[in-house]
C-alpha atoms as a PDB file:
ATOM      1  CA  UNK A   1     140.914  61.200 140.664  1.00  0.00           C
ATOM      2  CA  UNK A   2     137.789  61.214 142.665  1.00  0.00           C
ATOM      3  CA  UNK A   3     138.466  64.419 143.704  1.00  0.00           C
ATOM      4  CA  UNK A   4     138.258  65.511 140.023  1.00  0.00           C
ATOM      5  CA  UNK A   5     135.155  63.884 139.018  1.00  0.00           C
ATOM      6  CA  UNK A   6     133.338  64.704 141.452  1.00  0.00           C
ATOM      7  CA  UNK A   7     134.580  69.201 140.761  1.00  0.00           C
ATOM      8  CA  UNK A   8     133.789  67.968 137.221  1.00  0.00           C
ATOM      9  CA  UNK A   9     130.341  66.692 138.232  1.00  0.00           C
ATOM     10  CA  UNK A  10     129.530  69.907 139.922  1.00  0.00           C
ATOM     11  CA  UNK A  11     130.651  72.282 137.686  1.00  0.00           C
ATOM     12  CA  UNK A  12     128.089  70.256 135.469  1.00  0.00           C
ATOM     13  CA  UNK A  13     125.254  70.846 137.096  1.00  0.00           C
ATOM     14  CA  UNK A  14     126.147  74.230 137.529  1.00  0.00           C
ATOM     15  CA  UNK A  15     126.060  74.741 134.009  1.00  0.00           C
ATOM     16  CA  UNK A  16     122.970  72.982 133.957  1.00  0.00           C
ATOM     17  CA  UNK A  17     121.442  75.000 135.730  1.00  0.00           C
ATOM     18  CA  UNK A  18     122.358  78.372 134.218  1.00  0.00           C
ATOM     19  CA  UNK A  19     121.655  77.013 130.615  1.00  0.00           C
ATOM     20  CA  UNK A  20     117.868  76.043 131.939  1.00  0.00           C
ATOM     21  CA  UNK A  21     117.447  79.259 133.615  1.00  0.00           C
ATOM     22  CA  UNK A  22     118.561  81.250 130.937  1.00  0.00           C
ATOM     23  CA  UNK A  23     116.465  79.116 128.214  1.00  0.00           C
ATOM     24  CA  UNK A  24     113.440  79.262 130.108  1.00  0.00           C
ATOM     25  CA  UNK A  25     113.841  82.977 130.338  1.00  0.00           C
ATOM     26  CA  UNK A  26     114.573  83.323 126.605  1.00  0.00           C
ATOM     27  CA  UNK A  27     111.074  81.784 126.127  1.00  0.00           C
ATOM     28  CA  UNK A  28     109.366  83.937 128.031  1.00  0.00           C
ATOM     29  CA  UNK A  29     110.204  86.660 126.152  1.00  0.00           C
ATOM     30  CA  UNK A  30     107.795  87.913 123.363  1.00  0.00           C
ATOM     31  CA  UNK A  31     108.459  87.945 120.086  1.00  0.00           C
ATOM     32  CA  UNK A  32     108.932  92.136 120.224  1.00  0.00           C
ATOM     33  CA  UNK A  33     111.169  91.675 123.172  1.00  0.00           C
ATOM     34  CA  UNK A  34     113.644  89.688 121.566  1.00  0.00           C
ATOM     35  CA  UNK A  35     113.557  91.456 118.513  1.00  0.00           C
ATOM     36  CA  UNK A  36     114.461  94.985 120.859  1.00  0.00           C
ATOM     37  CA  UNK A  37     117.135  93.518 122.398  1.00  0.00           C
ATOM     38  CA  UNK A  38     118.835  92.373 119.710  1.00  0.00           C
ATOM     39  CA  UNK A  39     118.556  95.810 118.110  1.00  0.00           C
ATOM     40  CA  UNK A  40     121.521  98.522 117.246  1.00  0.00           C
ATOM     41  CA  UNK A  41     121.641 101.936 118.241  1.00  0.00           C
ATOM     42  CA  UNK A  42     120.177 103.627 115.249  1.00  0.00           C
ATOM     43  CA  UNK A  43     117.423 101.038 114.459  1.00  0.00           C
ATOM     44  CA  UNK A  44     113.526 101.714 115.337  1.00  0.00           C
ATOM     45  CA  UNK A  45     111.995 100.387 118.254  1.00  0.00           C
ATOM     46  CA  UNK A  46     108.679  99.475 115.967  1.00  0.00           C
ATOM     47  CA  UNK A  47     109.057  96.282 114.278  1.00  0.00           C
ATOM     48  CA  UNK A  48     105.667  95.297 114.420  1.00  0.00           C
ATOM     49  CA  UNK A  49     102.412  97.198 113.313  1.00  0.00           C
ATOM     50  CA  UNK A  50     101.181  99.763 111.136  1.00  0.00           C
ATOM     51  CA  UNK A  51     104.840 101.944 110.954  1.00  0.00           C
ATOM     52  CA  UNK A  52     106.794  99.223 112.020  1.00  0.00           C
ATOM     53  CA  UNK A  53     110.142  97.841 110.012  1.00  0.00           C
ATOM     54  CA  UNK A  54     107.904  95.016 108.461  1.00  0.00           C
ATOM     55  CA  UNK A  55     105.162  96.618 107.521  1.00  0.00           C
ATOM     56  CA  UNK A  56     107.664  99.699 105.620  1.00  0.00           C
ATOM     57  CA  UNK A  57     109.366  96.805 103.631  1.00  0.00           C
ATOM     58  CA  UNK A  58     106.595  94.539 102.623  1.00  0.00           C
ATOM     59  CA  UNK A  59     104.552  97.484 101.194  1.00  0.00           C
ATOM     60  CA  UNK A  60     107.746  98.745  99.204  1.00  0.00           C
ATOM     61  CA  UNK A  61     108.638  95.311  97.497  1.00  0.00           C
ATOM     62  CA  UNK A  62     104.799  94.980  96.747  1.00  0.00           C
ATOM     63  CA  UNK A  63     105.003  98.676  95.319  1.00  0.00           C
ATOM     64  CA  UNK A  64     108.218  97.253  93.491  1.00  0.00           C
ATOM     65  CA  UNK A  65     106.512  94.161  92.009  1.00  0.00           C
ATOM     66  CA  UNK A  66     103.369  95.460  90.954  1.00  0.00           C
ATOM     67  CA  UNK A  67     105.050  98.366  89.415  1.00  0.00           C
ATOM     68  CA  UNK A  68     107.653  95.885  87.838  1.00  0.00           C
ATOM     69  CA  UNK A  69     104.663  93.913  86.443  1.00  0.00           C
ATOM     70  CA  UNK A  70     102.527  96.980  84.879  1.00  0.00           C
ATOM     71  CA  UNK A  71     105.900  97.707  82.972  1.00  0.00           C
ATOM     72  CA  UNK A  72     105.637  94.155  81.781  1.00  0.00           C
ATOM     73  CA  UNK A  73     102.067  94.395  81.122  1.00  0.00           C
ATOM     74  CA  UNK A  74     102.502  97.704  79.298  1.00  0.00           C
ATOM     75  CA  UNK A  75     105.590  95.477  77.034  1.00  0.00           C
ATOM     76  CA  UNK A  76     103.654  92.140  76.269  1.00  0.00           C
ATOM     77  CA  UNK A  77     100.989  94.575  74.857  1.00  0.00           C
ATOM     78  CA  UNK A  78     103.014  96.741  73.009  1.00  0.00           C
ATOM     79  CA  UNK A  79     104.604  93.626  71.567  1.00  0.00           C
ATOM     80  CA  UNK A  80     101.214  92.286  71.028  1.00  0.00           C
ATOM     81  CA  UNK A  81     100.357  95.292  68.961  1.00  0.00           C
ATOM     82  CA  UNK A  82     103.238  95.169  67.051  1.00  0.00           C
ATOM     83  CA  UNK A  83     103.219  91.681  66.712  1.00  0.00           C
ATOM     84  CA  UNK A  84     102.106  92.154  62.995  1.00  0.00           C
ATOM     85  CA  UNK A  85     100.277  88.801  62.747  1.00  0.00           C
ATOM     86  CA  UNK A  86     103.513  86.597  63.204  1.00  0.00           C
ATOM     87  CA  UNK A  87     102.150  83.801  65.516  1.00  0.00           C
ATOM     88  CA  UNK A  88     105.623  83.399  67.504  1.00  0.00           C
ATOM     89  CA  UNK A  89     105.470  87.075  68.445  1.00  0.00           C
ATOM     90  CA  UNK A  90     102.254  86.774  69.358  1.00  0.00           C
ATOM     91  CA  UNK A  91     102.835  84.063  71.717  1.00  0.00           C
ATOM     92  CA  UNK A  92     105.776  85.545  73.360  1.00  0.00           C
ATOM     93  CA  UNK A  93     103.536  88.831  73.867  1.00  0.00           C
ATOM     94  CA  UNK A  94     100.485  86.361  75.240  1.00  0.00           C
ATOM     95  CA  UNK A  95     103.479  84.895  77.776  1.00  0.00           C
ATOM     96  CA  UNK A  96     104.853  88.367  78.774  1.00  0.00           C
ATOM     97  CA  UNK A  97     101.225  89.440  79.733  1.00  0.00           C
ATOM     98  CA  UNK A  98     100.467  86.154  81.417  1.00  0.00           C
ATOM     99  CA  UNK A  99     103.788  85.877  83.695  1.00  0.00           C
ATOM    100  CA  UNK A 100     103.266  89.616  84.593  1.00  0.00           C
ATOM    101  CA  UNK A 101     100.006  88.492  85.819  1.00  0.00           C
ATOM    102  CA  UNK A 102     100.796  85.537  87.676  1.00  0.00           C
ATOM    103  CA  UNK A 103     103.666  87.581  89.241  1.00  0.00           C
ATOM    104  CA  UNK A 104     101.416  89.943  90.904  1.00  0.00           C
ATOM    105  CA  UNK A 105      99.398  86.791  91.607  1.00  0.00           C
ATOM    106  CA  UNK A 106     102.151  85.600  93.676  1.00  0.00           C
ATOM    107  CA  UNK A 107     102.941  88.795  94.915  1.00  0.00           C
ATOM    108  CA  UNK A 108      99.999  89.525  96.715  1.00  0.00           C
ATOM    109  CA  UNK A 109      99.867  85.826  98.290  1.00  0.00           C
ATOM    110  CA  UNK A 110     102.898  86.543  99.714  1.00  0.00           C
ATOM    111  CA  UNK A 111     102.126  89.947 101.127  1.00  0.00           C
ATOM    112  CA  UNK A 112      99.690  87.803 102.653  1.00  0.00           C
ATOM    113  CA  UNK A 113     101.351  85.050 103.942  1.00  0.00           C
ATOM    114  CA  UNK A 114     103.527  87.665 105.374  1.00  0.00           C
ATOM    115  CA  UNK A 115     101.061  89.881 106.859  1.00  0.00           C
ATOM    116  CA  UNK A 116      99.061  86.724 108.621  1.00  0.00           C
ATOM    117  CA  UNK A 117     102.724  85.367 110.110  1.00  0.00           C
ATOM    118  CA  UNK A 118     103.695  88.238 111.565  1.00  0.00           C
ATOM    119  CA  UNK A 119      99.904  89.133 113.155  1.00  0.00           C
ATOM    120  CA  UNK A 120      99.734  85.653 114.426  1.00  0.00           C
ATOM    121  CA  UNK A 121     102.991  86.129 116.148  1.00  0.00           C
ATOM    122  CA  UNK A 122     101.761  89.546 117.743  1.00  0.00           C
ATOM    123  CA  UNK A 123      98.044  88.615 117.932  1.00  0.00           C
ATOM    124  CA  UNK A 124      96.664  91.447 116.102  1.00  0.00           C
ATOM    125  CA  UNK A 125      96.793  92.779 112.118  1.00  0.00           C
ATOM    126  CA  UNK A 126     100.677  93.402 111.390  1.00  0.00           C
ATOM    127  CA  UNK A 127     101.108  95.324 108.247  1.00  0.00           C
ATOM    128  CA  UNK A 128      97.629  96.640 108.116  1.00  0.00           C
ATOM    129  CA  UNK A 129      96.770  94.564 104.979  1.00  0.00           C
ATOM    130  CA  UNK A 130      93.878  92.511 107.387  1.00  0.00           C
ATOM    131  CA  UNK A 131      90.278  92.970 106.605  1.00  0.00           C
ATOM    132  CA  UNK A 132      89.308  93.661 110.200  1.00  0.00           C
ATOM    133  CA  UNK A 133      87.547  97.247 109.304  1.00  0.00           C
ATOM    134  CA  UNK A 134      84.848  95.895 107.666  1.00  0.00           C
END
């Protein structure tokens, strides 16, 4: 019985010491580093930067959105127009306008929250959306 506890107790502190070694190297790592190695085959090697995966999908959902919300824009004033005075129709045009509006609003906050996550992570401008040329 002693015999086991103390094979038990050393296999324990083996693991111990793996686990710690292996976590303190897992820290080490930058942020770029542990996004390569968890990449496939086919995938790009730039996930960060002007080019990089990140930057490629933020600008096409805010390409997405803003052409999304001059559709709306373009409906809420057609319905506006054709409205013919009825004050129900006109609100519901005033709302489509307005929502459009605040969507792109919210849009472009996000595009920046994203863009000033990911270049505080990497410590310079990630998706090229910084103000750092002026």
């Amino acid at each position: 019985m002693k015999k086991s506890l103390t094979t038990l107790a050393i296999l324990c502190s083996m693991l111990i010491t793996v686990v710690s070694h292996v976590s303190v190297g897992a820290f080490s790592m930058g942020l770029q580093d542990g996004a390569s190695s968890a990449k496939g085959i086919d995938q790009p090697t730039n996930l960060f930067g002007n080019g990089g995966m990140f930057n490629t999908v933020s600008n096409v959902l805010l390409f997405i959105v803003g052409a999304i919300a001059v559709i709306m824009i373009v409906i809420g004033g057609l319905r506006y127009v054709t409205s013919g005075g009825d004050a129900n129709n006109v609100v519901a045009a005033k709302n489509t306008i307005l929502y459009a509006l605040v969507g792109v609003i919210i849009a472009i906050l996000a595009y920046a929250a994203v863009d000033f996550v990911i270049s505080s992570f990497t410590g310079g401008t990630a998706t090229g959306g910084g103000m750092t040329n002026i």
